[in-house]
C-alpha atoms as a PDB file:
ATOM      1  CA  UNK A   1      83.387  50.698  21.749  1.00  0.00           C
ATOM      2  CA  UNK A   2      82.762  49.824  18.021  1.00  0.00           C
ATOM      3  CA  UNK A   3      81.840  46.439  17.186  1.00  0.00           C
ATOM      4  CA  UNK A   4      82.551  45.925  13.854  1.00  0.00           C
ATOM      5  CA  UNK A   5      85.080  43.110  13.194  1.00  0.00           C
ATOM      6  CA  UNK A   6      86.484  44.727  10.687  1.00  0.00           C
ATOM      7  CA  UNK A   7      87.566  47.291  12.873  1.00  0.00           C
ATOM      8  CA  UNK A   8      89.791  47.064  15.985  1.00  0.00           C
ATOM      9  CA  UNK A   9      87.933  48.852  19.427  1.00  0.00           C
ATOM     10  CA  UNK A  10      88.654  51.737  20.166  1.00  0.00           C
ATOM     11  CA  UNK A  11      90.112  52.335  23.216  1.00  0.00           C
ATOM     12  CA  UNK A  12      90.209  54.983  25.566  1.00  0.00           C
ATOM     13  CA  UNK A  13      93.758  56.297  27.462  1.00  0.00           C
ATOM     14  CA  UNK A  14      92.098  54.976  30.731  1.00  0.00           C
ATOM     15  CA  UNK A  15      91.329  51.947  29.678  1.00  0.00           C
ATOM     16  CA  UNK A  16      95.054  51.564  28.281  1.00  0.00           C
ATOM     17  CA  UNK A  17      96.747  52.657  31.538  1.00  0.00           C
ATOM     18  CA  UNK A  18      94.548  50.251  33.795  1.00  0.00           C
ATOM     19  CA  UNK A  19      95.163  47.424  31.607  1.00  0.00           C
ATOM     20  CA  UNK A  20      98.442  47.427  31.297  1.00  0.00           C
ATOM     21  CA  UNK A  21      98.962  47.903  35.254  1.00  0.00           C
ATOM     22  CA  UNK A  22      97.062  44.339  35.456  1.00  0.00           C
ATOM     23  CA  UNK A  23      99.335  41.285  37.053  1.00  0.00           C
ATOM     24  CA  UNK A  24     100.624  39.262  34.239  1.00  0.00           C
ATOM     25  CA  UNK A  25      97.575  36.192  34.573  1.00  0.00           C
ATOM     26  CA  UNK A  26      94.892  39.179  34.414  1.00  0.00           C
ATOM     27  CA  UNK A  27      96.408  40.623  31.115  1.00  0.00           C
ATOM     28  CA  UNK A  28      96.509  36.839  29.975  1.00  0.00           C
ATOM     29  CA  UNK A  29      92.967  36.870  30.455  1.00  0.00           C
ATOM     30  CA  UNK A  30      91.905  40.577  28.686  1.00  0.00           C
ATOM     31  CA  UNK A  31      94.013  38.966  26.038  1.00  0.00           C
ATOM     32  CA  UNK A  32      92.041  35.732  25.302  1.00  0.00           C
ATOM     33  CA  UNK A  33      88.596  37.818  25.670  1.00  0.00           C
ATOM     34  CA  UNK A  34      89.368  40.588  23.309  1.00  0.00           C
ATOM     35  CA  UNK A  35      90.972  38.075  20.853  1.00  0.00           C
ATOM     36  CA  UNK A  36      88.529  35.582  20.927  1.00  0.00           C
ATOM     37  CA  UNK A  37      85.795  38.704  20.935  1.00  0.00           C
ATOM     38  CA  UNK A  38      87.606  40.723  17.803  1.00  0.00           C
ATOM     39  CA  UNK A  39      89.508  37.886  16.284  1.00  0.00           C
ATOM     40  CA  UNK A  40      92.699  39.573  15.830  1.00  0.00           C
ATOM     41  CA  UNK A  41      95.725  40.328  17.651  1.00  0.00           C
ATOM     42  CA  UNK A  42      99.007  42.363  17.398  1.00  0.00           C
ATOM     43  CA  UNK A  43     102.888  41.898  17.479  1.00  0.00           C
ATOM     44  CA  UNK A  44     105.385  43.826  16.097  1.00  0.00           C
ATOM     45  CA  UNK A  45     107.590  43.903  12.768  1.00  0.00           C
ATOM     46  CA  UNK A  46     110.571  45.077  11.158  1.00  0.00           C
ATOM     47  CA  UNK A  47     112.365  44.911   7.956  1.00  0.00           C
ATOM     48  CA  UNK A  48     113.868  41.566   9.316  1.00  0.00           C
ATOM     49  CA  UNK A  49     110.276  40.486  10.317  1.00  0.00           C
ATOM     50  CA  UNK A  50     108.459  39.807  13.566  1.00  0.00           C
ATOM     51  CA  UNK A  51     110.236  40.425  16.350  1.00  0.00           C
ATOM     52  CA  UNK A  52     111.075  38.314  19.586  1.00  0.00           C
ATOM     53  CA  UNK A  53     111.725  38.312  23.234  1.00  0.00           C
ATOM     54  CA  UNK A  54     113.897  35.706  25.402  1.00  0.00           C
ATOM     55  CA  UNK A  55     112.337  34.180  28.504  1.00  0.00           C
ATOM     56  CA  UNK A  56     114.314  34.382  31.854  1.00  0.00           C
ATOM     57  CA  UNK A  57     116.064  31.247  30.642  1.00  0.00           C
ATOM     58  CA  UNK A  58     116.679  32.680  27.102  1.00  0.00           C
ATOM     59  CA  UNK A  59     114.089  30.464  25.493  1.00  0.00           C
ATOM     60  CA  UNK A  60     112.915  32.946  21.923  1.00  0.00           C
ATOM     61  CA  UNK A  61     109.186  33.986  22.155  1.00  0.00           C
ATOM     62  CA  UNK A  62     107.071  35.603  20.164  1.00  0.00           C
ATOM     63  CA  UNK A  63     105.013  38.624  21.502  1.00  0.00           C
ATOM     64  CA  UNK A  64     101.586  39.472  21.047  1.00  0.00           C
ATOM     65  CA  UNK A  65      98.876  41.928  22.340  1.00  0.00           C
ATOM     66  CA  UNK A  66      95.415  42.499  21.820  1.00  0.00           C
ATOM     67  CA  UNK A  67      95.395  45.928  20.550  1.00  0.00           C
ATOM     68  CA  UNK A  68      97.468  47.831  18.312  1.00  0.00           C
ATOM     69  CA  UNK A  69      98.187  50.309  21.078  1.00  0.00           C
ATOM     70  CA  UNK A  70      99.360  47.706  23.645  1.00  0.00           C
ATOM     71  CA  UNK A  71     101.737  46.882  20.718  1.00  0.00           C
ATOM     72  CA  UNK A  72     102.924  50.402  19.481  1.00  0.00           C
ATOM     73  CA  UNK A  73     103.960  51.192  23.210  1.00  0.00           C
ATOM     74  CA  UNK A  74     106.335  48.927  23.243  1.00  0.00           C
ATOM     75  CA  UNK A  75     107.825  49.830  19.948  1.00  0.00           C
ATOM     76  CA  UNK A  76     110.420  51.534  21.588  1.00  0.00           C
ATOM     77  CA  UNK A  77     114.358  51.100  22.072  1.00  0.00           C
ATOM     78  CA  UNK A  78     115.144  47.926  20.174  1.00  0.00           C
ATOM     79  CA  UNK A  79     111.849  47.881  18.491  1.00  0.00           C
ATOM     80  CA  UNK A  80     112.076  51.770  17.486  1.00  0.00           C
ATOM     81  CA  UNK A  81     111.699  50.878  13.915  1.00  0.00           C
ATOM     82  CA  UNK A  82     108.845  48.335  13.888  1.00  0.00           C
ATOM     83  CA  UNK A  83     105.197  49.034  13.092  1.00  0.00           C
ATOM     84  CA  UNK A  84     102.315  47.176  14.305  1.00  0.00           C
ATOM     85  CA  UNK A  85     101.134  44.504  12.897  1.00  0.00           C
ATOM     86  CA  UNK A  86      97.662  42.619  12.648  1.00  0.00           C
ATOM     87  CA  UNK A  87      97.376  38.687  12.488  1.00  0.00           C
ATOM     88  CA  UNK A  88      93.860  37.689  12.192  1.00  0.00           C
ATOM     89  CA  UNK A  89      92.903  34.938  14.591  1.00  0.00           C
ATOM     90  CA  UNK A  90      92.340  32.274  12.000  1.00  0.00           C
ATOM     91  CA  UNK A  91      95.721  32.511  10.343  1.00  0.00           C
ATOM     92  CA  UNK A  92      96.676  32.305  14.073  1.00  0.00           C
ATOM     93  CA  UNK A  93      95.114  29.086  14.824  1.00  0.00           C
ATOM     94  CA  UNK A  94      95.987  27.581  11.674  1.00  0.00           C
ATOM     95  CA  UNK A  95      99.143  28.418  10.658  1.00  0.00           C
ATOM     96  CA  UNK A  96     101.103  30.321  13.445  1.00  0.00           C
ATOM     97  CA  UNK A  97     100.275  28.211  16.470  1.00  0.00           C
ATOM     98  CA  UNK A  98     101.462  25.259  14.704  1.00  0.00           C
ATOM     99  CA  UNK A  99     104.518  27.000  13.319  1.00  0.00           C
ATOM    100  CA  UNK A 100     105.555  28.016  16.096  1.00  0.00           C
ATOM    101  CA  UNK A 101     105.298  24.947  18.035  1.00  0.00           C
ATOM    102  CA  UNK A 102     106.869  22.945  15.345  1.00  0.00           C
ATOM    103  CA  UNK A 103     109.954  25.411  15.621  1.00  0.00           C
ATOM    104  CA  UNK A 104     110.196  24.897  19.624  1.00  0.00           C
ATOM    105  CA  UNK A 105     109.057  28.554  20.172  1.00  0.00           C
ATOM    106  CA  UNK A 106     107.435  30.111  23.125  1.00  0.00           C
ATOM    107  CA  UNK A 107     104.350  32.596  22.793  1.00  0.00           C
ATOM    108  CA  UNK A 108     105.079  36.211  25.447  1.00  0.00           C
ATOM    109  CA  UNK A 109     101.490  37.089  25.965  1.00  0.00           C
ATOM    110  CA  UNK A 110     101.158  40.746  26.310  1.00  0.00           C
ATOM    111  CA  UNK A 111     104.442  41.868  27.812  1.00  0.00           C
ATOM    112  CA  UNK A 112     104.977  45.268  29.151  1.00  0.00           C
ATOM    113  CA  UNK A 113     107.765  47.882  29.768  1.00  0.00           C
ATOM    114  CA  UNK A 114     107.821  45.980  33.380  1.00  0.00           C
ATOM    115  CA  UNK A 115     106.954  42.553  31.980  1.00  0.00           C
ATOM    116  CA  UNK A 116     107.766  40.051  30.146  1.00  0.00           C
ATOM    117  CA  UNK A 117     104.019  38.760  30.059  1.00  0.00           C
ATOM    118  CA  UNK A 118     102.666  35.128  30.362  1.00  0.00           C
ATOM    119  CA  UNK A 119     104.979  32.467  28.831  1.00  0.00           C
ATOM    120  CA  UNK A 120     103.490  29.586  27.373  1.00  0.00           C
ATOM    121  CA  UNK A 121     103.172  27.171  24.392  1.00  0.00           C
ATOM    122  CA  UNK A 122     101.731  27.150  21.294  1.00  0.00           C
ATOM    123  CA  UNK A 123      99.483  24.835  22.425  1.00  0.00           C
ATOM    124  CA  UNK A 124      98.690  25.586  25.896  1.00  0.00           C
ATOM    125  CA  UNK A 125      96.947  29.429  23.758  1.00  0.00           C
ATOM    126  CA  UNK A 126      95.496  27.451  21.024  1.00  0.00           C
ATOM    127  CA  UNK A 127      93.545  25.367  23.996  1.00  0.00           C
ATOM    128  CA  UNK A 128      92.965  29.013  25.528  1.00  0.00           C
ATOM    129  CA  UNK A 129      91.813  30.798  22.627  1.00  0.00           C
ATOM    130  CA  UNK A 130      89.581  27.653  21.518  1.00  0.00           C
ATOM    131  CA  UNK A 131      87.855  27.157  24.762  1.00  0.00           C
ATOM    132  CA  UNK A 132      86.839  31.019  24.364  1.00  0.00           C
ATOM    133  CA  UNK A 133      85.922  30.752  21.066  1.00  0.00           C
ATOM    134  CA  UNK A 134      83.339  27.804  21.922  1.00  0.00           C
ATOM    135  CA  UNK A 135      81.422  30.537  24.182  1.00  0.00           C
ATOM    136  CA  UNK A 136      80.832  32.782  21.192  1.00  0.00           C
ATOM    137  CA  UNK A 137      79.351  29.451  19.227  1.00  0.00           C
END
């Protein structure tokens, strides 16, 4: 693993297959680690802009992974055409997070092919993603 945080880790094929096999709540948790450890996550774009997923009771939320590879496997289908794209975790904290909770939207925590991922607030992963940045303090 590189450790630069300029740099996403790299990440073996291994690693990628095991992680993404994790129950939803354990990929929650490789998410907050690696973000709150890299400060940076993932989603995916388009030429329309980021793209979203509905819940099971077709509430729109945005998706987001902690690696570029988590999110370029699921560029695929409807998300053929989009690329990757980074979000550093402060712009995150500061101006996403309350974004998207002002506009009533949902945050899809690394979904998967078989998953939709963990559903939550904007709030509920700012509280997350603060309590793990405290450790690193």
């Amino acid at each position: 693993m590189y450790n630069d945080k300029n740099m996403t880790y790299t990440m073996n094929p291994q690693q990628f297959e095991s992680v993404t096999k994790l129950s939803g709540q354990k990929r929650y948790e490789h998410f907050i680690g690696k973000v709150g450890d890299w400060e940076e996550m993932w989603s995916l774009i388009n030429e329309e802009g980021f793209v979203s997923i509905n819940d099971d009771h077709g509430n729109i939320c945005m998706p987001f992974w902690p690696h570029e590879e988590y999110a370029k496997a699921m560029a695929t289908k409807n998300w053929g055409e989009c690329l990757a794209e980074k979000i550093k975790l402060a712009d995150f904290l500061e101006k996403w997070l309350p974004r998207l909770e002002q506009e009533g939207l949902s945050i899809a925590v690394f979904p998967t092919a078989n998953s939709k991922g963990v559903i939550l607030s904007p709030s509920r992963l700012k509280q997350d993603l603060e309590l793990e940045i405290e450790q690193y303090e």
